[in-house]
C-alpha atoms as a PDB file:
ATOM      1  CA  UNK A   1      97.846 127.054  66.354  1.00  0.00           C
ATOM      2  CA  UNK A   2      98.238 123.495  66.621  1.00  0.00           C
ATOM      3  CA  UNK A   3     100.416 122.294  69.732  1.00  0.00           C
ATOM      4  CA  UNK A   4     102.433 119.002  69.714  1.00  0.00           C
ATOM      5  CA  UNK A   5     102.643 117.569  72.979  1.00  0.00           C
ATOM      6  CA  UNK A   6     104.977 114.703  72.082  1.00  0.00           C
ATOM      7  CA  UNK A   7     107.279 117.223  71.488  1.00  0.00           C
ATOM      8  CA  UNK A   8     106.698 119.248  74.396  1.00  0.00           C
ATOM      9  CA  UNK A   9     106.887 115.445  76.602  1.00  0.00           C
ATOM     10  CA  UNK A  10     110.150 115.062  74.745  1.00  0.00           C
ATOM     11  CA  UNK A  11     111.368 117.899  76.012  1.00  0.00           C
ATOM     12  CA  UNK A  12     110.632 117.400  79.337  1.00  0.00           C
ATOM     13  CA  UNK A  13     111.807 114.075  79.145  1.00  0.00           C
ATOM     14  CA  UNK A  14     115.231 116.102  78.521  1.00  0.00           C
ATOM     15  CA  UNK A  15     114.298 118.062  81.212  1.00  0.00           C
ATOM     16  CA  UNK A  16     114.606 115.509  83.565  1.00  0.00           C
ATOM     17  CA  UNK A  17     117.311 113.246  82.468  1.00  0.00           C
ATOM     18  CA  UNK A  18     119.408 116.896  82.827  1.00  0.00           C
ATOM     19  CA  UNK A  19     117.912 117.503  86.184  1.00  0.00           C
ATOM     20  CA  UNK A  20     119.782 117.396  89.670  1.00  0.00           C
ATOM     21  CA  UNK A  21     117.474 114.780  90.850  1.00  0.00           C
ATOM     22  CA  UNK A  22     118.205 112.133  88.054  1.00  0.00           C
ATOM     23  CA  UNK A  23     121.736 112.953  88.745  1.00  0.00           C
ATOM     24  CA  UNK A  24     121.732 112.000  92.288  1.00  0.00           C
ATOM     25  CA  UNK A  25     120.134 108.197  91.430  1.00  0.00           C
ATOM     26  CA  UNK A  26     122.460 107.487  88.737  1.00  0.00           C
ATOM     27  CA  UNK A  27     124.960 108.256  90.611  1.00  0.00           C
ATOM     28  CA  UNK A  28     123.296 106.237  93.683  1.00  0.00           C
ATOM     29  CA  UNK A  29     122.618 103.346  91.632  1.00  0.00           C
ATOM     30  CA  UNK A  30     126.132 103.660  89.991  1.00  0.00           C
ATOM     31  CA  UNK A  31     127.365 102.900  93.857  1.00  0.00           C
ATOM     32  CA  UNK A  32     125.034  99.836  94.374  1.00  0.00           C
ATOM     33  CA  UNK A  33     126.415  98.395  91.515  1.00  0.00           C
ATOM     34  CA  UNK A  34     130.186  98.731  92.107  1.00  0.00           C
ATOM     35  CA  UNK A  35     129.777  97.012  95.484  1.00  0.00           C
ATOM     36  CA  UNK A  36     128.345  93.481  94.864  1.00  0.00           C
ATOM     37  CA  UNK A  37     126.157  92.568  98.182  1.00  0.00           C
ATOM     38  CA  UNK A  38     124.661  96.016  97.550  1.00  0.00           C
ATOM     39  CA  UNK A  39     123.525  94.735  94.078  1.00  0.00           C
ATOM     40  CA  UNK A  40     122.691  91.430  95.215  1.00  0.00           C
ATOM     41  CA  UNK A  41     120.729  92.953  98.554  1.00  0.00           C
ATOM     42  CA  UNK A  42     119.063  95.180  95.842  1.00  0.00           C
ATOM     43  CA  UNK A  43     118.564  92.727  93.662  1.00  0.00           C
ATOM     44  CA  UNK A  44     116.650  90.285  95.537  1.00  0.00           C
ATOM     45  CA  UNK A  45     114.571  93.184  96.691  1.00  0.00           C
ATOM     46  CA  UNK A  46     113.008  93.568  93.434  1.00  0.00           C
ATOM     47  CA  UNK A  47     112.757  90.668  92.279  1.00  0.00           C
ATOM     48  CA  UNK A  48     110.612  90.244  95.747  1.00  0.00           C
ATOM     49  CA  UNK A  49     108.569  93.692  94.909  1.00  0.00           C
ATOM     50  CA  UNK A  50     107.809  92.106  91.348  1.00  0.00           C
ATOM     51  CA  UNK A  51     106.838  88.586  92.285  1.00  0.00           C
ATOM     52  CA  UNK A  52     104.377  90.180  94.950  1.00  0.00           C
ATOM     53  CA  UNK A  53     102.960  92.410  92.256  1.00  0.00           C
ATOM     54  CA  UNK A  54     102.096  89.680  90.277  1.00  0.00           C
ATOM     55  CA  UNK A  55     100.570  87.828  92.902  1.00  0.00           C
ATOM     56  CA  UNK A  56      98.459  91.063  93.555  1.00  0.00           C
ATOM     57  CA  UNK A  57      97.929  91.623  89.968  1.00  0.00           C
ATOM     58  CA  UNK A  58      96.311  87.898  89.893  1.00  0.00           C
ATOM     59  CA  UNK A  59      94.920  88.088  92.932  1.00  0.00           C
ATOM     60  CA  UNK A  60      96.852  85.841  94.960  1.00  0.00           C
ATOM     61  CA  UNK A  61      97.233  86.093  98.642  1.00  0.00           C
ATOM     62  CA  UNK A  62     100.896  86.866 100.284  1.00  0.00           C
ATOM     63  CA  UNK A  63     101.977  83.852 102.380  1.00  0.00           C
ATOM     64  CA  UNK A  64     103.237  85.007 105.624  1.00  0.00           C
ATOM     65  CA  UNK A  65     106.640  83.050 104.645  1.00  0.00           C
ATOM     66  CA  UNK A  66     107.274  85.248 102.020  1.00  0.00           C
ATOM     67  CA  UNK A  67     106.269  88.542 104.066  1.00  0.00           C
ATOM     68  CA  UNK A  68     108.688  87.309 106.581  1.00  0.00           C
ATOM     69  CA  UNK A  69     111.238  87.135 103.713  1.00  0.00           C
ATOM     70  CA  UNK A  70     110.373  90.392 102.630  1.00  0.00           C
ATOM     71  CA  UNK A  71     110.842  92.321 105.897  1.00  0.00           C
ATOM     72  CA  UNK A  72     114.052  91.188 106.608  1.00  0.00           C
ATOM     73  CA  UNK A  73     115.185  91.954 102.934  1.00  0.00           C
ATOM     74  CA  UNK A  74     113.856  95.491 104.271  1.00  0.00           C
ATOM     75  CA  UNK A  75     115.580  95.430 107.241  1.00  0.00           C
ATOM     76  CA  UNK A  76     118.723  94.869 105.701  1.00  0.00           C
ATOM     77  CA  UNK A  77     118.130  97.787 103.354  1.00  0.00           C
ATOM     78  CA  UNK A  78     117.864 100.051 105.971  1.00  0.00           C
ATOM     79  CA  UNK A  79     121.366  99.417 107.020  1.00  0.00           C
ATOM     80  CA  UNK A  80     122.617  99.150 103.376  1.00  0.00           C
ATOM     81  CA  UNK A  81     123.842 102.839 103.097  1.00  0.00           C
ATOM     82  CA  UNK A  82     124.126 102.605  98.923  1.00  0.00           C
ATOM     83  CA  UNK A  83     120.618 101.030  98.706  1.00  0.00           C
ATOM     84  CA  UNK A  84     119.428 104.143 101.213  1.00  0.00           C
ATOM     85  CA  UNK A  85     121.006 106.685  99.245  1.00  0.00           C
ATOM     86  CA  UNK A  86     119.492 105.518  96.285  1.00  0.00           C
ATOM     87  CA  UNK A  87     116.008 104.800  97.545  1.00  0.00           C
ATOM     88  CA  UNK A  88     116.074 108.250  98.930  1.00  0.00           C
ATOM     89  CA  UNK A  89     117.456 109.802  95.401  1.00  0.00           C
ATOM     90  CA  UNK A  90     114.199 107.844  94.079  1.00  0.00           C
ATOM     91  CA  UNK A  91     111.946 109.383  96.797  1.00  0.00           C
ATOM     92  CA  UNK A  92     112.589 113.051  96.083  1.00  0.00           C
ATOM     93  CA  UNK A  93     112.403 111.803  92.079  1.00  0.00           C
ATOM     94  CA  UNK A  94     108.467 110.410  92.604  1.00  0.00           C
ATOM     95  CA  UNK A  95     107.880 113.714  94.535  1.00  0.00           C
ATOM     96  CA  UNK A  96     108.783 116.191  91.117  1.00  0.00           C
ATOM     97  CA  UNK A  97     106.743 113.387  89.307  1.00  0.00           C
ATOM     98  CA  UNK A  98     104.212 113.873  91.407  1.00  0.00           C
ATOM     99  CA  UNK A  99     104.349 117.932  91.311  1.00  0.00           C
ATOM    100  CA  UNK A 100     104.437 117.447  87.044  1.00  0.00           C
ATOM    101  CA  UNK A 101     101.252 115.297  87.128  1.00  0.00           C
ATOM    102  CA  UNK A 102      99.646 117.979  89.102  1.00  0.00           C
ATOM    103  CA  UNK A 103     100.802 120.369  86.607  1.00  0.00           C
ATOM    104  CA  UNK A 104      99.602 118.672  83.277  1.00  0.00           C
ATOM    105  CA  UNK A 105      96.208 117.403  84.830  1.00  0.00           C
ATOM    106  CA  UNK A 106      95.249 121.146  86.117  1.00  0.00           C
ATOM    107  CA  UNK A 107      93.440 122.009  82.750  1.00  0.00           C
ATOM    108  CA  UNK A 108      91.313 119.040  83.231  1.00  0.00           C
ATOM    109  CA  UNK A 109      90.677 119.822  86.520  1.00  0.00           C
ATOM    110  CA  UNK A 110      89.821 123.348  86.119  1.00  0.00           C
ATOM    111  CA  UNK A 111      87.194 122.111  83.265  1.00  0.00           C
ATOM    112  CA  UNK A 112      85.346 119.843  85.654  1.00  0.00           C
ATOM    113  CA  UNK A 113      86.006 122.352  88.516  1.00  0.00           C
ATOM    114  CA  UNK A 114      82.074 124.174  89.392  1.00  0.00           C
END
């Protein structure tokens, strides 16, 4: 019997958009956005996270102006209590992620498993 697994990812893409966990960060995000220097804080944080991607991704060095920059965006994310809420809401989401990858990689690893 033939198994599709684009159905079966569909379904647990249901899953997880019903789950407590997805729940918690749109309702997190939902409060950055109604408060604008939450959005803006977390905003600029991002965009910050993406341009140092790309500089990683191209192998560009970080200037220590733009770390700088960065920590004190961090800083002030730490006191932002929406941001918090919302990072943490993200945190425990990456851990089930994390748990499901371990789950749908085990029959590879038990095949190369001596």
């Amino acid at each position: 019997m033939a198994v599709n697994l684009h159905d079966h990812a569909n379904q647990l893409e249901q899953a997880l958009r019903e789950s407590d966990e997805y729940q918690a960060i749109q309702k997190a995000y939902a409060n950055v956005k109604e408060n604008k220097e939450s959005k803006e804080l977390f905003d600029e944080f991002r965009e910050t996270q993406l341009e140092f991607q790309q500089k990683q991704m191209q192998g560009e060095e970080i200037g220590e102006e733009e770390l700088q920059k960065a920590q004190e965006q961090a800083q002030k994310i730490e006191n932002d209590s929406n941001i918090s809420e919302l990072m943490a809401a993200e945190q425990n989401m990456s851990q089930i992620f994390q748990e499901i990858n371990q789950i749908i990689v085990k029959p590879l690893d038990e095949i190369y498993a001596d």
